[in-house]
PDB file of N, CA and C in Angstrom:
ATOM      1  N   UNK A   1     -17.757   4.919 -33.060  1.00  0.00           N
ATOM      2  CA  UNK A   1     -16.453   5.511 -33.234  1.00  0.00           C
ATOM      3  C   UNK A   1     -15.545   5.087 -32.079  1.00  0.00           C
ATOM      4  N   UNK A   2     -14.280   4.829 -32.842  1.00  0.00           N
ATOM      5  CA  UNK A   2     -13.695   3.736 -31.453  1.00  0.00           C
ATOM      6  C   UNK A   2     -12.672   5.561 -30.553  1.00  0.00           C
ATOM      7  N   UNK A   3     -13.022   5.334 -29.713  1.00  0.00           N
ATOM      8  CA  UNK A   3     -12.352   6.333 -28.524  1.00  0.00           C
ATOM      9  C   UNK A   3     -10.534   6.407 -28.484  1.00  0.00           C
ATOM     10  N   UNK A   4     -10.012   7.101 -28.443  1.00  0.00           N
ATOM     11  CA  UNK A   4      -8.777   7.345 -28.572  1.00  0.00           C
ATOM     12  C   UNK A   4      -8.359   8.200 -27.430  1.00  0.00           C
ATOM     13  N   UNK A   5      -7.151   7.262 -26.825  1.00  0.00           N
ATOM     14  CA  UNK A   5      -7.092   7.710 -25.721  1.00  0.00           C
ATOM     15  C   UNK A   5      -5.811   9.083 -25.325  1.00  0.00           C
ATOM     16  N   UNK A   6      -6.079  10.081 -24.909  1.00  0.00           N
ATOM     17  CA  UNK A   6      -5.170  11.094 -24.764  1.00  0.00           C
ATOM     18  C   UNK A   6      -4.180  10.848 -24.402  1.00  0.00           C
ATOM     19  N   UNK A   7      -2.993  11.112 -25.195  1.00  0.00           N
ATOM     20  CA  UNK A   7      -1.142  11.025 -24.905  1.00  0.00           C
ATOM     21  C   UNK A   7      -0.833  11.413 -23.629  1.00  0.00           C
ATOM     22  N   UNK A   8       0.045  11.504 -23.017  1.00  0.00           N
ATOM     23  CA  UNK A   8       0.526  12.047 -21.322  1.00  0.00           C
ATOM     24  C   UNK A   8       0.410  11.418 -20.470  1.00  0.00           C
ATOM     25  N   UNK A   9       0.510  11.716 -19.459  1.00  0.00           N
ATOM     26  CA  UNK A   9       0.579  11.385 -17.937  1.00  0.00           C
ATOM     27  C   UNK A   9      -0.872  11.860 -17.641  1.00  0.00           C
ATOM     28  N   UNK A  10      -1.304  10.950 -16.839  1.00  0.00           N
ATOM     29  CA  UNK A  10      -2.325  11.202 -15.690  1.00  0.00           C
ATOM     30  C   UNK A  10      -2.203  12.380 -15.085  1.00  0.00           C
ATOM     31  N   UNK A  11      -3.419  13.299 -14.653  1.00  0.00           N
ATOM     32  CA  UNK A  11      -3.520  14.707 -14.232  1.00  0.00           C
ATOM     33  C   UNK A  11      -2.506  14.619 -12.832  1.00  0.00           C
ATOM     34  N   UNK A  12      -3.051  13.349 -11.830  1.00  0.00           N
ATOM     35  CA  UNK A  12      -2.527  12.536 -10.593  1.00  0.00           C
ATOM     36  C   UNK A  12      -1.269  12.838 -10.937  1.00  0.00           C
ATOM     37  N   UNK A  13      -0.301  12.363 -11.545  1.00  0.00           N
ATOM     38  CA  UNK A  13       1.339  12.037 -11.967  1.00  0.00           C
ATOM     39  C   UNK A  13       1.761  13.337 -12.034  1.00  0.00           C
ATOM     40  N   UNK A  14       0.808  14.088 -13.112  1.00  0.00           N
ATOM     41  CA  UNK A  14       1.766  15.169 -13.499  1.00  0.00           C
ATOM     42  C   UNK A  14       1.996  16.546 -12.317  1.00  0.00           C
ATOM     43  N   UNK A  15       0.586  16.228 -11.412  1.00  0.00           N
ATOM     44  CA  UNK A  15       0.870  17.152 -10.383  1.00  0.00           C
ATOM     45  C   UNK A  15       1.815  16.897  -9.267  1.00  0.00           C
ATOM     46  N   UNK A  16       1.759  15.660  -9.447  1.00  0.00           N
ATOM     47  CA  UNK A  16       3.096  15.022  -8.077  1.00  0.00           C
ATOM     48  C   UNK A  16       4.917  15.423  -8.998  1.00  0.00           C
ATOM     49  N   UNK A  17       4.791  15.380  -9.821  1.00  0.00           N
ATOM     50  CA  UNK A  17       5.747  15.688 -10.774  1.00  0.00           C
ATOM     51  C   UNK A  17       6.409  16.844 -10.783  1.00  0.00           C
ATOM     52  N   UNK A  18       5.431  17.869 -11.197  1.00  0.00           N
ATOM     53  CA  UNK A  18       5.568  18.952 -11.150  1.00  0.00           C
ATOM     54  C   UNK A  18       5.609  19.644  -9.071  1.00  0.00           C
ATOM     55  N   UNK A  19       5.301  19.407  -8.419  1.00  0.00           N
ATOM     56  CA  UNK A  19       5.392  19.331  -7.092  1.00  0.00           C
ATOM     57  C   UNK A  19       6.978  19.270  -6.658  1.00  0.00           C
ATOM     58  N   UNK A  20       7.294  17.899  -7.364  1.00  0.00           N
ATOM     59  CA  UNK A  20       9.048  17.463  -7.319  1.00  0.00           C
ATOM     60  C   UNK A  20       9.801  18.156  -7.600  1.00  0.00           C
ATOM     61  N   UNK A  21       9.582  18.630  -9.217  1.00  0.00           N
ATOM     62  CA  UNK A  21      10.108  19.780  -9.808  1.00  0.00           C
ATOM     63  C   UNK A  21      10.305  21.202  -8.969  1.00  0.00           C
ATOM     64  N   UNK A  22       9.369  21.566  -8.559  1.00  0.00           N
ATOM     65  CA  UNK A  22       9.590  22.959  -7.907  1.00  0.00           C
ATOM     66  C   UNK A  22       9.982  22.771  -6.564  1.00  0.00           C
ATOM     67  N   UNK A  23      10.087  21.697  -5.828  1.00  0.00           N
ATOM     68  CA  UNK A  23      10.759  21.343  -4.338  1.00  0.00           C
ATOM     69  C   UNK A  23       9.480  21.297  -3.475  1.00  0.00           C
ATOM     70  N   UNK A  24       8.187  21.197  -3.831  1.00  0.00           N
ATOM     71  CA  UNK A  24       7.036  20.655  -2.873  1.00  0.00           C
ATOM     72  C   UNK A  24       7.360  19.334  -2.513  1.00  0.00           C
ATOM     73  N   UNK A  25       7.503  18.842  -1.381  1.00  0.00           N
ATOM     74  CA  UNK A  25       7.194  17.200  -0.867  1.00  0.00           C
ATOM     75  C   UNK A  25       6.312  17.064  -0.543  1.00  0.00           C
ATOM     76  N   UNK A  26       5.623  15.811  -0.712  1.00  0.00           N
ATOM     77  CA  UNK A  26       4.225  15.021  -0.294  1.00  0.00           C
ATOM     78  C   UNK A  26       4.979  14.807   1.236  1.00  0.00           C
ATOM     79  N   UNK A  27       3.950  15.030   1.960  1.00  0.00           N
ATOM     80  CA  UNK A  27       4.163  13.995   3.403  1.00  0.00           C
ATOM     81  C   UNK A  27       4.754  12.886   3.801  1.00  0.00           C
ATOM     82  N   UNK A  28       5.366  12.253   4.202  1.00  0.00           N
ATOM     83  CA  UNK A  28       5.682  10.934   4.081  1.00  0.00           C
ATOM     84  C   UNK A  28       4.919  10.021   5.095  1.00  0.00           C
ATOM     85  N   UNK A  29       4.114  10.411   5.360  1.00  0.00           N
ATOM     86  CA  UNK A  29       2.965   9.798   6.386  1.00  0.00           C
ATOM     87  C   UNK A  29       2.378   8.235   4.862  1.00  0.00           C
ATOM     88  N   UNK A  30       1.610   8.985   4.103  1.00  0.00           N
ATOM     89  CA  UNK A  30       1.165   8.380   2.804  1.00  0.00           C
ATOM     90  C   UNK A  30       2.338   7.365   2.772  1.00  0.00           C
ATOM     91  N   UNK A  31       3.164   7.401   2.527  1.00  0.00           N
ATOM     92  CA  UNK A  31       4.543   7.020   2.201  1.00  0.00           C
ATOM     93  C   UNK A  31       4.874   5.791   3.134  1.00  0.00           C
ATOM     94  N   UNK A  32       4.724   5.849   4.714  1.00  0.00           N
ATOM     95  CA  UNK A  32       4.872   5.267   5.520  1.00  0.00           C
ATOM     96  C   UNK A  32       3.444   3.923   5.588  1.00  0.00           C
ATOM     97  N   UNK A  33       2.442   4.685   5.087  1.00  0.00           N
ATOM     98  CA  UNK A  33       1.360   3.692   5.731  1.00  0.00           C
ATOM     99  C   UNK A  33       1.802   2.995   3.746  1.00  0.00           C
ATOM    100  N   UNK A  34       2.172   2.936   2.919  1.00  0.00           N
ATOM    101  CA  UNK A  34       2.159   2.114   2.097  1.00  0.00           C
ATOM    102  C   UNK A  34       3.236   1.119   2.652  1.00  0.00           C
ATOM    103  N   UNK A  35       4.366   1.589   2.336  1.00  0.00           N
ATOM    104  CA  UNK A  35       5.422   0.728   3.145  1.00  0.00           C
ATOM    105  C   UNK A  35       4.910  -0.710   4.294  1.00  0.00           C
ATOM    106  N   UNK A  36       4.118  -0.079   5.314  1.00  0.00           N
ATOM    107  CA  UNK A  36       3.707  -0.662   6.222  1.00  0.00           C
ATOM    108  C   UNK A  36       2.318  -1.692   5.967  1.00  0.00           C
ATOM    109  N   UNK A  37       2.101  -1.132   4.754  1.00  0.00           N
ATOM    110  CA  UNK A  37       0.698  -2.110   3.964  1.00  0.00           C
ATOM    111  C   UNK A  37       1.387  -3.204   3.004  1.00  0.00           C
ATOM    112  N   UNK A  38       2.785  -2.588   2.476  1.00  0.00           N
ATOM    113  CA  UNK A  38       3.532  -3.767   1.614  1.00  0.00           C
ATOM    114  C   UNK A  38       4.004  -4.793   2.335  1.00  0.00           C
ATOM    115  N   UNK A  39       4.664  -4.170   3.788  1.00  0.00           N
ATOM    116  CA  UNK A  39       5.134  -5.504   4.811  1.00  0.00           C
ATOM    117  C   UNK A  39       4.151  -6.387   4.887  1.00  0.00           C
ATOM    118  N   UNK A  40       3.067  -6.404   5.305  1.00  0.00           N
ATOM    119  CA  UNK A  40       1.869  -7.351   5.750  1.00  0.00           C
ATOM    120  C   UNK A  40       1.382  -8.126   4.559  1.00  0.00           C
ATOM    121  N   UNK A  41       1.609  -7.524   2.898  1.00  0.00           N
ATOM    122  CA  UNK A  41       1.511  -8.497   1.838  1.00  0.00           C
ATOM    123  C   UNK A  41       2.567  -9.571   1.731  1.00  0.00           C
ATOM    124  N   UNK A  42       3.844  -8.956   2.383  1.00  0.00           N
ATOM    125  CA  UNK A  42       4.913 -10.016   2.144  1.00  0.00           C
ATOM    126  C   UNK A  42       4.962 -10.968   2.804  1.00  0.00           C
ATOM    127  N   UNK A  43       4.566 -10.281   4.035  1.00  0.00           N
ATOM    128  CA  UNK A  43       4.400 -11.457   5.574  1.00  0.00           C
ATOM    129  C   UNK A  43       3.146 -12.099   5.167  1.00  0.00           C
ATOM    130  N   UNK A  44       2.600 -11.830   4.787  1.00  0.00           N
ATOM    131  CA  UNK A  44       1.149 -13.051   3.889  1.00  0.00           C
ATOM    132  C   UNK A  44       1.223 -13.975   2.664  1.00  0.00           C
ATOM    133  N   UNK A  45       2.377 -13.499   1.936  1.00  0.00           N
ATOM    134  CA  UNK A  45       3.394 -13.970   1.009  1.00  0.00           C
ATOM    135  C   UNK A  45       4.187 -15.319   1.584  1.00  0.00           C
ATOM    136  N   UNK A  46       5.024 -15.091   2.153  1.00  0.00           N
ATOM    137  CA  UNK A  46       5.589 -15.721   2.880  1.00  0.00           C
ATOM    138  C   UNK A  46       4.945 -17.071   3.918  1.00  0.00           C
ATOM    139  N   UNK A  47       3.859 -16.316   4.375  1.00  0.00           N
ATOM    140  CA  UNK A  47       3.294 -17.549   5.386  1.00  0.00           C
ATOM    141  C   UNK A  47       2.061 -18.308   4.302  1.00  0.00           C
ATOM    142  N   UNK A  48       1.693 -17.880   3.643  1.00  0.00           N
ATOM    143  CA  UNK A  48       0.563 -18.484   2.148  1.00  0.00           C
ATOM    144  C   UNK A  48       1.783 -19.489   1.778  1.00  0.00           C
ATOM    145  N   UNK A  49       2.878 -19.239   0.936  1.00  0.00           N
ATOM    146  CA  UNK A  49       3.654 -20.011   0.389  1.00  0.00           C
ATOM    147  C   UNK A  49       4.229 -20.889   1.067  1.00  0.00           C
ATOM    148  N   UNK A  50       4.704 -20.857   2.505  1.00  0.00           N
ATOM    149  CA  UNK A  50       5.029 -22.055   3.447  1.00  0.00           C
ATOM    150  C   UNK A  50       3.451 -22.876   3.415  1.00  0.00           C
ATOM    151  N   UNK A  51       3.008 -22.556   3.685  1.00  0.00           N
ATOM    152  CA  UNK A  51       1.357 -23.754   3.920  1.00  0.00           C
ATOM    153  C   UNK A  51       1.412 -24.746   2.694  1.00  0.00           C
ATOM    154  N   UNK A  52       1.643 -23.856   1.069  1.00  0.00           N
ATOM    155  CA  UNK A  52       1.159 -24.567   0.127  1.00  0.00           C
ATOM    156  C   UNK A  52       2.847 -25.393  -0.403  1.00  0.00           C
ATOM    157  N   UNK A  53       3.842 -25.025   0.162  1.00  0.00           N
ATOM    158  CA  UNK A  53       5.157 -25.402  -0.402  1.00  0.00           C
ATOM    159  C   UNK A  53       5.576 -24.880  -1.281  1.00  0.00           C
ATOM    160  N   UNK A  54       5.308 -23.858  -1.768  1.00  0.00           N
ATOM    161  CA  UNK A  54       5.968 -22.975  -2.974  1.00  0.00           C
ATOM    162  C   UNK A  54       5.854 -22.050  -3.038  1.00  0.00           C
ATOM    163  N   UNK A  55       6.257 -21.297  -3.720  1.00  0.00           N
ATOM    164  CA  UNK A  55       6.133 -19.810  -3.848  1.00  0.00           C
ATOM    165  C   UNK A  55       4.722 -19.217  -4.954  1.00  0.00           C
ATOM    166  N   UNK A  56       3.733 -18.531  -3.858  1.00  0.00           N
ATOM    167  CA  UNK A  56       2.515 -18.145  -4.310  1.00  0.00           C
ATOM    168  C   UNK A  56       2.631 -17.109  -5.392  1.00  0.00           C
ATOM    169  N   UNK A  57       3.626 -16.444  -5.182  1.00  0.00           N
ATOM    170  CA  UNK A  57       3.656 -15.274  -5.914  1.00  0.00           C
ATOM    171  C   UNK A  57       3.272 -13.554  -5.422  1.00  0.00           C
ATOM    172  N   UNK A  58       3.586 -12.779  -5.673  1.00  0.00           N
ATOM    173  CA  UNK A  58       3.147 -11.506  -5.255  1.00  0.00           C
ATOM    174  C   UNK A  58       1.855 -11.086  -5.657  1.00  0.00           C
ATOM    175  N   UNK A  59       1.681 -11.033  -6.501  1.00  0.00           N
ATOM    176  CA  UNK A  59       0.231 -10.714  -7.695  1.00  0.00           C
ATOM    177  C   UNK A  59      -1.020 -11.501  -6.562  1.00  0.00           C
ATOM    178  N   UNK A  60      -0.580 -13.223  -6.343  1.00  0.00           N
ATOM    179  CA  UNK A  60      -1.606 -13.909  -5.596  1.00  0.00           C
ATOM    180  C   UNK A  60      -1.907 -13.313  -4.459  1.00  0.00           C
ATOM    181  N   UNK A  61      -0.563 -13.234  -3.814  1.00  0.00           N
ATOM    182  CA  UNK A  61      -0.314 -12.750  -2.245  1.00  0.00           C
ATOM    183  C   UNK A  61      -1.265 -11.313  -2.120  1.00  0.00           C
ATOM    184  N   UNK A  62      -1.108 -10.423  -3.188  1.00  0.00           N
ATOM    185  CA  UNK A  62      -1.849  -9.109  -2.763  1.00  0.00           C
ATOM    186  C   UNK A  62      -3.478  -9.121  -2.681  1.00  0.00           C
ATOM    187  N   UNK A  63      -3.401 -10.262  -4.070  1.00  0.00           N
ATOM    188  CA  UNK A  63      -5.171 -10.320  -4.191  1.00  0.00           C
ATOM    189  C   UNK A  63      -5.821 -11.060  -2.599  1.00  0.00           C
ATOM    190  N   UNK A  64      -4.893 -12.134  -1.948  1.00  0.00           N
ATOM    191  CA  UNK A  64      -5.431 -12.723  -1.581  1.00  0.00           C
ATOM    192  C   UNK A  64      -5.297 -11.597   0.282  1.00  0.00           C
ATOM    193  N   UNK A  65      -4.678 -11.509   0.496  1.00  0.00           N
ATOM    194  CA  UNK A  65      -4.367 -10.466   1.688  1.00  0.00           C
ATOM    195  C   UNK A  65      -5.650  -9.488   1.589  1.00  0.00           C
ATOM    196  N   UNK A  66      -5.740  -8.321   0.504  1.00  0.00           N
ATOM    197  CA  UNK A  66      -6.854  -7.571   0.507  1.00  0.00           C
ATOM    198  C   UNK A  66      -8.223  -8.040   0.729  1.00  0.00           C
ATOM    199  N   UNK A  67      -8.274  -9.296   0.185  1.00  0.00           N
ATOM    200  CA  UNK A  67      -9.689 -10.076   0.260  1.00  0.00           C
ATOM    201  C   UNK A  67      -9.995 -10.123   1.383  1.00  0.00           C
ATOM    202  N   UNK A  68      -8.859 -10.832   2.049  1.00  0.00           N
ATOM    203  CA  UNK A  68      -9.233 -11.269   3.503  1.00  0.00           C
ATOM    204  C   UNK A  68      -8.864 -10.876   4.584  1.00  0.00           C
ATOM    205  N   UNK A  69      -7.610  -9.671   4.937  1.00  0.00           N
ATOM    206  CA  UNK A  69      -6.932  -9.057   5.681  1.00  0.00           C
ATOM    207  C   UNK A  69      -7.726  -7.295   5.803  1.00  0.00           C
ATOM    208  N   UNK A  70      -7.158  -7.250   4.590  1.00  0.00           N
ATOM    209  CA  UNK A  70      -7.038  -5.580   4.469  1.00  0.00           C
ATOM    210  C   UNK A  70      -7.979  -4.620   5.395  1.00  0.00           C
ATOM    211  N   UNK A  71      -9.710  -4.817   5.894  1.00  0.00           N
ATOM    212  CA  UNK A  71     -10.119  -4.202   5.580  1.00  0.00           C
ATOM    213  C   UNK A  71      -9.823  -4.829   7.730  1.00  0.00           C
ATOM    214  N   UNK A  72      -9.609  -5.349   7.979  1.00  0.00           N
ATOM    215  CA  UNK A  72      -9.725  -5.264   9.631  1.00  0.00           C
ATOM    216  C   UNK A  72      -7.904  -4.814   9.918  1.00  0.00           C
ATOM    217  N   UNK A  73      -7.196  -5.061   8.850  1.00  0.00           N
ATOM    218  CA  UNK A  73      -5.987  -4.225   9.170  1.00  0.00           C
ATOM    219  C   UNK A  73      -5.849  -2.410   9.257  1.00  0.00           C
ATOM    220  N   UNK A  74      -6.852  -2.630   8.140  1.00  0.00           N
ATOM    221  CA  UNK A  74      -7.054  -0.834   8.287  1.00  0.00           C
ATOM    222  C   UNK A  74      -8.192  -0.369   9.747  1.00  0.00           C
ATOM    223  N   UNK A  75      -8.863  -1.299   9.921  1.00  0.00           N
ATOM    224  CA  UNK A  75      -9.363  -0.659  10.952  1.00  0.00           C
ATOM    225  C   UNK A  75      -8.710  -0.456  12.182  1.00  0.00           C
ATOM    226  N   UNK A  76      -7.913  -1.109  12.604  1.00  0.00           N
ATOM    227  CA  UNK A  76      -6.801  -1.531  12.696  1.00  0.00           C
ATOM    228  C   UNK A  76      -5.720  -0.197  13.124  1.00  0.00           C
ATOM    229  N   UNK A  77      -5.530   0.044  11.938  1.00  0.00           N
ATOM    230  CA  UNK A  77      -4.366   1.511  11.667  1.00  0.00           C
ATOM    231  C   UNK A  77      -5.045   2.690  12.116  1.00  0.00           C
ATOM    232  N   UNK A  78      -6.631   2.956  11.887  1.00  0.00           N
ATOM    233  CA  UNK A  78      -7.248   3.933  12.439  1.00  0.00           C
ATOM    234  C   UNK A  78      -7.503   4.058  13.466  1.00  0.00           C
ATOM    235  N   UNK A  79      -7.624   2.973  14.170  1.00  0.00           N
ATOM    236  CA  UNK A  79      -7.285   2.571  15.905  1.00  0.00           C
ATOM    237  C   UNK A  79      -6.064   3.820  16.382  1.00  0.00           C
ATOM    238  N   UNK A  80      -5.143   3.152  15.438  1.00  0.00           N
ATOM    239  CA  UNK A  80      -3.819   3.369  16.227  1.00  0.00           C
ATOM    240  C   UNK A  80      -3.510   4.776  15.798  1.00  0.00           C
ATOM    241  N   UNK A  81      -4.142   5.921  14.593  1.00  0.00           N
ATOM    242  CA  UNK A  81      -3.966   6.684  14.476  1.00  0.00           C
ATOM    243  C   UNK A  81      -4.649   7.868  15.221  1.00  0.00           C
ATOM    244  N   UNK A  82      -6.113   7.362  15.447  1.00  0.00           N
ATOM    245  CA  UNK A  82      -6.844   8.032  16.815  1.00  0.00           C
ATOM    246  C   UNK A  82      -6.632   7.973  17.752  1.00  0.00           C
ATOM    247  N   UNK A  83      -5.715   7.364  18.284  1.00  0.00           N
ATOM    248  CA  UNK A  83      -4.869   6.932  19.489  1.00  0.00           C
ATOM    249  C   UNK A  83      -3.983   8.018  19.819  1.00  0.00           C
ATOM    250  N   UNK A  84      -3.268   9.061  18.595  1.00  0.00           N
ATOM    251  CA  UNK A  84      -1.998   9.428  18.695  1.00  0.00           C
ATOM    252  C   UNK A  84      -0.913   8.649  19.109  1.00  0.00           C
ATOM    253  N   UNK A  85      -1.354   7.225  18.829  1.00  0.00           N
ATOM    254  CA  UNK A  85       0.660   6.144  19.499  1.00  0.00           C
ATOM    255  C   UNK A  85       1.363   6.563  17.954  1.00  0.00           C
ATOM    256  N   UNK A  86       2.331   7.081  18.382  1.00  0.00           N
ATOM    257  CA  UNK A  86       3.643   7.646  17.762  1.00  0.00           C
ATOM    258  C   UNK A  86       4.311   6.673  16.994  1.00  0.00           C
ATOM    259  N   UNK A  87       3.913   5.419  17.742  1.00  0.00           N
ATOM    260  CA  UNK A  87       4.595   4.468  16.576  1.00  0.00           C
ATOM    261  C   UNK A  87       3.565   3.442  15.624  1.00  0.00           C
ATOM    262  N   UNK A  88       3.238   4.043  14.742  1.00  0.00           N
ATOM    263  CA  UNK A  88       2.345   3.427  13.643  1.00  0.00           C
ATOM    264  C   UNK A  88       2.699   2.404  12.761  1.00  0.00           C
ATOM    265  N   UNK A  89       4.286   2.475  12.918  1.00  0.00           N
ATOM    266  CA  UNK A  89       4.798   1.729  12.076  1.00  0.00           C
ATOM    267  C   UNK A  89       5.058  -0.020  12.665  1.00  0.00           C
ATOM    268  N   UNK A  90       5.279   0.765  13.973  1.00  0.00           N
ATOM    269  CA  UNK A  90       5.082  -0.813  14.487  1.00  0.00           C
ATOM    270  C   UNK A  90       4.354  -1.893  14.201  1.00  0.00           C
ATOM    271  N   UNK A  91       4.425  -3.136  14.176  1.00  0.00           N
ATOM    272  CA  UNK A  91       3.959  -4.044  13.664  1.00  0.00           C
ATOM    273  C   UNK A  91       3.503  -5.237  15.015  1.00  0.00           C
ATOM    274  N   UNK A  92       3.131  -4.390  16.028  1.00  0.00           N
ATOM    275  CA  UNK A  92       2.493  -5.448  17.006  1.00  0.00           C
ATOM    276  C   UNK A  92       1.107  -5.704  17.110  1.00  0.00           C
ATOM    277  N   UNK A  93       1.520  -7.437  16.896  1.00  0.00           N
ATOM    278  CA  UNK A  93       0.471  -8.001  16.741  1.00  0.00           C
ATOM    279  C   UNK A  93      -0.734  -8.385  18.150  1.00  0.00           C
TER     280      UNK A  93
END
């Protein structure tokens, strides 16, 4: 029997939704470390596509960053968050 999948929003969506609705805000911490995880795909974007002469694409750029970046960048961020340095957002390399 082929499975049929339930109409709606994700349980995830609808509680952030409903959150909005009644004036709860999420943190913007979450908010900040995505932001700061999208810069480093672009800046990998950017320096991937200068090497090869063209434009890699975003889709490539993310797969290829997570593969090989992500997981010493996050260690990385947890450094700097056990640290208490105030500026997380910074981007020094």
């Amino acid at each position: 029997m082929k499975k049929t999948r339930k109409r709606g929003l994700n349980p995830n969506t609808e509680n952030r939704l409903r959150a909005a609705v009644v004036g709860e805000r999420p943190t913007p911490f979450g908010y900040m470390e995505f932001l700061a995880e999208r810069d480093e795909i672009l800046r990998h974007k950017w320096l991937e596509s200068e090497k090869v002469g063209h434009d890699i694409g975003s889709d490539r750029a993310m797969k290829s960053w997570v593969r090989c970046h992500r997981s010493g960048w996050l260690k990385h961020r947890i450094q700097l968050f056990r640290s208490g340095n105030p500026h997380l957002t910074d981007q020094s390399n």
